[in-house]
Protein backbone atom coordinates (compact mmCIF):
# COMPACT_ATOMS: atom_id res chain seq x y z
CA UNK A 1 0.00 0.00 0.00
CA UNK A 2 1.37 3.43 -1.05
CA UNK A 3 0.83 6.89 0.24
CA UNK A 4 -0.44 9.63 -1.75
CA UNK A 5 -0.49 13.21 -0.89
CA UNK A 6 -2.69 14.42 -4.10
CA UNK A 7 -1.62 18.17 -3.07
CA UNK A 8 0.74 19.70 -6.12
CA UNK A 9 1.17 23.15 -4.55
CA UNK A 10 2.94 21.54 -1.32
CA UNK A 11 5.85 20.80 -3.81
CA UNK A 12 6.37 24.18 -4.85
CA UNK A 13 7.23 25.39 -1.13
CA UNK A 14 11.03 25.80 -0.31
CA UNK A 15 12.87 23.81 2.95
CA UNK A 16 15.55 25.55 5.67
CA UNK A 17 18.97 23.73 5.71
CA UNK A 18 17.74 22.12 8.93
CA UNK A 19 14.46 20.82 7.34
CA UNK A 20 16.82 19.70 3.96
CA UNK A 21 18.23 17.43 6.54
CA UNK A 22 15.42 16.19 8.00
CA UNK A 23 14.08 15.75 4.30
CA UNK A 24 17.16 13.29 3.46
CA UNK A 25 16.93 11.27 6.56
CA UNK A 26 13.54 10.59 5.87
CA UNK A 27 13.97 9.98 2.25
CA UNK A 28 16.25 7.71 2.78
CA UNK A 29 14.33 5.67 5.44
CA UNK A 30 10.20 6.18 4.45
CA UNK A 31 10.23 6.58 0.60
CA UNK A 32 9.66 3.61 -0.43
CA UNK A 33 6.09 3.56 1.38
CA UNK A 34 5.01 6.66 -0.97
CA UNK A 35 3.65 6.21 -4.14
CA UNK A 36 6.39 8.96 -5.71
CA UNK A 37 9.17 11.25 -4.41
CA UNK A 38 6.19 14.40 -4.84
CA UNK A 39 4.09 12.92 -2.46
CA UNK A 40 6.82 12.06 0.14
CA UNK A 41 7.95 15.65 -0.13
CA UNK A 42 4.38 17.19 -0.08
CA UNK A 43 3.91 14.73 3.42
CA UNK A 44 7.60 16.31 4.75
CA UNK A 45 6.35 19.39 4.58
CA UNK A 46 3.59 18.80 6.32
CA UNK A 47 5.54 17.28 8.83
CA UNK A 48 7.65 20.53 9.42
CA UNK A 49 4.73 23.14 9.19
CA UNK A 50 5.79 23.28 13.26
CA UNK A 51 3.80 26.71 13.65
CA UNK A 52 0.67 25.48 12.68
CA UNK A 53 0.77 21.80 13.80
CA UNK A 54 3.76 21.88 16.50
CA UNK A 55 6.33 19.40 16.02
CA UNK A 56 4.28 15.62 17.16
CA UNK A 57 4.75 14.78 13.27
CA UNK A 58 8.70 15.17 12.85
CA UNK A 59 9.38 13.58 16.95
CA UNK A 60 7.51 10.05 15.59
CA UNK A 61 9.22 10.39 12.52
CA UNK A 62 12.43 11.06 14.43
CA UNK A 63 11.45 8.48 17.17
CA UNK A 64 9.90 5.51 14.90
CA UNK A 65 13.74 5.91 12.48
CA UNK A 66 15.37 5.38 15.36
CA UNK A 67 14.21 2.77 16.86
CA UNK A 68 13.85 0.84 13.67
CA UNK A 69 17.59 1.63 12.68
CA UNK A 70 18.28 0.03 16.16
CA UNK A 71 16.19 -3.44 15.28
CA UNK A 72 18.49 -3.59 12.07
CA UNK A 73 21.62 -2.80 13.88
CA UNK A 74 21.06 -5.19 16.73
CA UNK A 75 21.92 -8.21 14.58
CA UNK A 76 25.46 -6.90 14.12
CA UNK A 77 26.13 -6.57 18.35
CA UNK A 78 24.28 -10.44 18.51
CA UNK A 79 23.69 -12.85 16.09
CA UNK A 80 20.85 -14.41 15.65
CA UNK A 81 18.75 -12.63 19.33
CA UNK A 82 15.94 -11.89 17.60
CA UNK A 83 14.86 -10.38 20.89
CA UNK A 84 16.59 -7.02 20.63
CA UNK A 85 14.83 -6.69 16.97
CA UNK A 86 11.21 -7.41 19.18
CA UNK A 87 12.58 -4.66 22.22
CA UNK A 88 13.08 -2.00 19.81
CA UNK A 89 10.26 -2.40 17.58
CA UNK A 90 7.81 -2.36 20.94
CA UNK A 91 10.05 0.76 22.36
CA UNK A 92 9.08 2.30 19.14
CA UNK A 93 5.28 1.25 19.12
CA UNK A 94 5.30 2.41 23.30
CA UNK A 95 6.80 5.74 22.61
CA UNK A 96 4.73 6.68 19.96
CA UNK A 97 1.70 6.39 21.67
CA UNK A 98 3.29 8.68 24.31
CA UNK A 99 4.00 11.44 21.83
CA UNK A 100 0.73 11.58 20.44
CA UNK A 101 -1.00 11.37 24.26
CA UNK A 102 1.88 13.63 25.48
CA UNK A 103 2.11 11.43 28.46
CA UNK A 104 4.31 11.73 30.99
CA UNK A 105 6.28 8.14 32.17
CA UNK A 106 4.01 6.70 34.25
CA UNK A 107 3.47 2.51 35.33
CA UNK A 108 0.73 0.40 34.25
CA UNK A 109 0.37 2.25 30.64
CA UNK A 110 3.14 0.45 28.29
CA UNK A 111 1.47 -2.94 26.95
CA UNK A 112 -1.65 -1.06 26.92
CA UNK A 113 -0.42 1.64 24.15
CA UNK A 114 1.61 -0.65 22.65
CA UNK A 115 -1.36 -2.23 22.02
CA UNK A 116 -3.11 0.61 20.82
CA UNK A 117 -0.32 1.23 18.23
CA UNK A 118 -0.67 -2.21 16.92
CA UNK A 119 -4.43 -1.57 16.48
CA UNK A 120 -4.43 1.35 15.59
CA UNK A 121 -1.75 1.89 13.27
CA UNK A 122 -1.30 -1.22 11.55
CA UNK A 123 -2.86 -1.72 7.78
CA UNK A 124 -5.88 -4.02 8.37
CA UNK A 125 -3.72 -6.44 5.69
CA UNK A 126 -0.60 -5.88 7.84
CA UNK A 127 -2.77 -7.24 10.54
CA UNK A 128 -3.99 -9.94 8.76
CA UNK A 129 -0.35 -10.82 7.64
CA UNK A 130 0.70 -10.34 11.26
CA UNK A 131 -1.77 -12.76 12.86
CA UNK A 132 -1.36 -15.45 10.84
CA UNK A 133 2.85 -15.11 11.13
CA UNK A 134 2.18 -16.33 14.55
CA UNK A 135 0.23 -18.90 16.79
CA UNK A 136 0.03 -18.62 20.75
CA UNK A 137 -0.62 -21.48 23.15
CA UNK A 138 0.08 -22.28 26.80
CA UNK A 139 1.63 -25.04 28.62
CA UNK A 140 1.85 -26.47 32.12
CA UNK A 141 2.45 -29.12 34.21
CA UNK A 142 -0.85 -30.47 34.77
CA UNK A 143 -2.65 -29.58 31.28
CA UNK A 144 0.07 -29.73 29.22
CA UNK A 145 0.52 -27.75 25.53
CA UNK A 146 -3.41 -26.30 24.75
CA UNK A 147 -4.71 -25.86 21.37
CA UNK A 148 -3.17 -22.89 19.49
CA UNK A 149 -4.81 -19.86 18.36
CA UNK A 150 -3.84 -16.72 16.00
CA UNK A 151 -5.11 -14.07 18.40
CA UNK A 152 -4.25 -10.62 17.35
CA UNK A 153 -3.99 -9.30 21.18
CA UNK A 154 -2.99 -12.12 22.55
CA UNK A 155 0.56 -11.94 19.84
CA UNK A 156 0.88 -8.72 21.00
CA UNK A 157 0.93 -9.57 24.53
CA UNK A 158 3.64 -11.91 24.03
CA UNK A 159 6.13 -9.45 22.05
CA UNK A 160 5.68 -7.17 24.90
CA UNK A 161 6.53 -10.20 27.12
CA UNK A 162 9.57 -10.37 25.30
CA UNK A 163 9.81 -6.41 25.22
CA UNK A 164 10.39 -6.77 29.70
CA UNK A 165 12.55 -9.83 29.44
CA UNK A 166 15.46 -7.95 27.48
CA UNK A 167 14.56 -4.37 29.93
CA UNK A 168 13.74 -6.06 33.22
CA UNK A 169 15.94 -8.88 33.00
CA UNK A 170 18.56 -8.56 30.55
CA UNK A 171 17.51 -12.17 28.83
CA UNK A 172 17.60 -11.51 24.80
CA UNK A 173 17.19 -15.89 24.54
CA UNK A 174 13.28 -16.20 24.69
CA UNK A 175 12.66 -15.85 20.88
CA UNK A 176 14.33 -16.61 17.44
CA UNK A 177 12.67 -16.52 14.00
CA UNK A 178 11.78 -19.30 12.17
CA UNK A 179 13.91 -21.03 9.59
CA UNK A 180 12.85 -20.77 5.58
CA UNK A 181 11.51 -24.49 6.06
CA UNK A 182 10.66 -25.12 9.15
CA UNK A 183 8.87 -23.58 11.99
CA UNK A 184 9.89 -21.99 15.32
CA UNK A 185 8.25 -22.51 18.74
CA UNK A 186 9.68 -19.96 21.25
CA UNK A 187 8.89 -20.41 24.90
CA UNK A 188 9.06 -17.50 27.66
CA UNK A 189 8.68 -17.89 31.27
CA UNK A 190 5.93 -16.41 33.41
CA UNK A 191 7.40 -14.83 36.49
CA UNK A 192 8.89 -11.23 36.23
CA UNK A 193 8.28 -8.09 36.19
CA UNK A 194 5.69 -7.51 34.21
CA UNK A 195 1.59 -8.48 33.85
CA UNK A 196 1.57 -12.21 33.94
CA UNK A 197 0.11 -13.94 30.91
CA UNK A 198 -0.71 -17.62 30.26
CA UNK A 199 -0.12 -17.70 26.54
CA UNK A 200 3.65 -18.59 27.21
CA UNK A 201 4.67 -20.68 23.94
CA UNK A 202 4.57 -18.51 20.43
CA UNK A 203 4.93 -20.66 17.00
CA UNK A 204 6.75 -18.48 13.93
CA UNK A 205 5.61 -19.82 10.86
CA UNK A 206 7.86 -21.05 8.72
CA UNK A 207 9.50 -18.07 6.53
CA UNK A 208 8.55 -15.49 8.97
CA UNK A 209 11.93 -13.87 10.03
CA UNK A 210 12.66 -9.82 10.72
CA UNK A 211 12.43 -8.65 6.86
CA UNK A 212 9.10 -9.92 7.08
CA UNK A 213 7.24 -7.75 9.87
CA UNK A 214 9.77 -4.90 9.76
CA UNK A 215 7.29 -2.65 6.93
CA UNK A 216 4.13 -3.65 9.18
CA UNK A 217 5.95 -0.97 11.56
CA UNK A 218 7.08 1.76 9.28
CA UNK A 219 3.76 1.93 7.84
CA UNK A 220 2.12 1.87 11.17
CA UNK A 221 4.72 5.11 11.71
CA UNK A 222 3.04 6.71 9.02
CA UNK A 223 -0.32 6.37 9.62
CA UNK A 224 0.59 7.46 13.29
CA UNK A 225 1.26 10.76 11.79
CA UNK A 226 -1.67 10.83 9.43
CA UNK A 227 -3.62 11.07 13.11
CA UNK A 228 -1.88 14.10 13.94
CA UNK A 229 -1.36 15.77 9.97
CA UNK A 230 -3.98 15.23 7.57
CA UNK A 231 -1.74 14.58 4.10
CA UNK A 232 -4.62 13.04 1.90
CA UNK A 233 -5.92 9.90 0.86
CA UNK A 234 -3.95 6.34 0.86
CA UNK A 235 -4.20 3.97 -1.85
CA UNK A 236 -4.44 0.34 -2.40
């Protein structure tokens, strides 16, 4: 799905030296979720129009680059800990939330806006895509492993379970992607320091590695700005 600004006369409009940098970053990183290098500049300069819209647009820009440039650099400091890549890209959905709410760091919030990013930022297909990348189900000593089920929440709830085990507890070994043939069932403990869940064994499907999810999130980024600066329509 690419963006489309459909506004000619934002093009025309000159950028600062400091929003010419801003301009290249994002090039560099968003472009290739717009449907032509007009419409990414008409939605830039939307994004830096700080007197009339204050400057929410260019932090999650700022904020969601970062932390997504972190995800893909994490797999030179560890091989294959796909947990860092999960810790940054639920930093990034967290934070988000908090720019647009402008809330202050307070406890009990975090897996309930990350939540709230993943529904409602993510593309309905990127959901769709999402949920079936993954399957929850529970085990224990006296039921054993339970049926699993693609529940959108539910996946959620388990990336943010990884999300604490790398802050809380330092441990980046509770989840790995799947291999190109075969697929991956992750288990993570229950007791720590965050809410306690019993969906505590996740199944990657088979193919489903970082590559894979990675645009779910920079398009979710986007359309976290298009709640803040109105840019125009998006197309199939």
């Amino acid at each position: 799905m690419k963006i489309s600004t459909n506004k000619s006369n934002w093009q025309t409009k000159k950028l600062n030296s400091r929003g010419r940098d801003r301009y290249q970053s994002w090039l560099s990183f968003y472009k290739t979720e717009f449907e032509s290098l007009a419409d990414f500049r008409g939605f830039v300069l939307l994004c830096l129009d700080i007197k009339t819209r204050g400057n929410k647009a260019g932090l999650i820009l700022n904020q969601g680059q970062r932390m997504i440039k972190l995800a893909d650099n994490s797999r030179k400091l560890i091989k294959n800990r796909a947990s860092f890549q999960v810790f940054f890209l639920i930093v990034c959905a967290e934070s988000i939330i908090r720019i647009i709410k402008n809330q202050p760091c307070e406890k009990g919030v975090s897996q309930k806006n990350v939540i709230e990013f993943f529904e409602n930022y993510f593309q309905e297909e990127d959901k769709k895509k999402f949920k079936n990348f993954f399957r929850i189900s529970s085990a224990n000593e006296d039921l054993g492993i339970l049926e699993p089920q693609s529940d959108f929440k539910d996946i959620i709830k388990y990336f943010y379970k990884i999300r604490c085990k790398v802050a809380h507890q330092g441990a980046y070994w509770n989840f790995y992607w799947a291999e190109q043939d075969a697929d991956m069932m992750n288990f993570i403990e229950d007791e720590d320091n965050c809410e306690k869940i019993t969906n505590n064994i996740i199944e990657v499907k088979s193919g489903v590695d970082y590559e894979k999810i990675r645009p779910f999130f920079v398009r979710a980024i986007i359309n976290a700005v298009k709640s803040i600066v109105w840019f125009g329509k998006q197309k199939n």
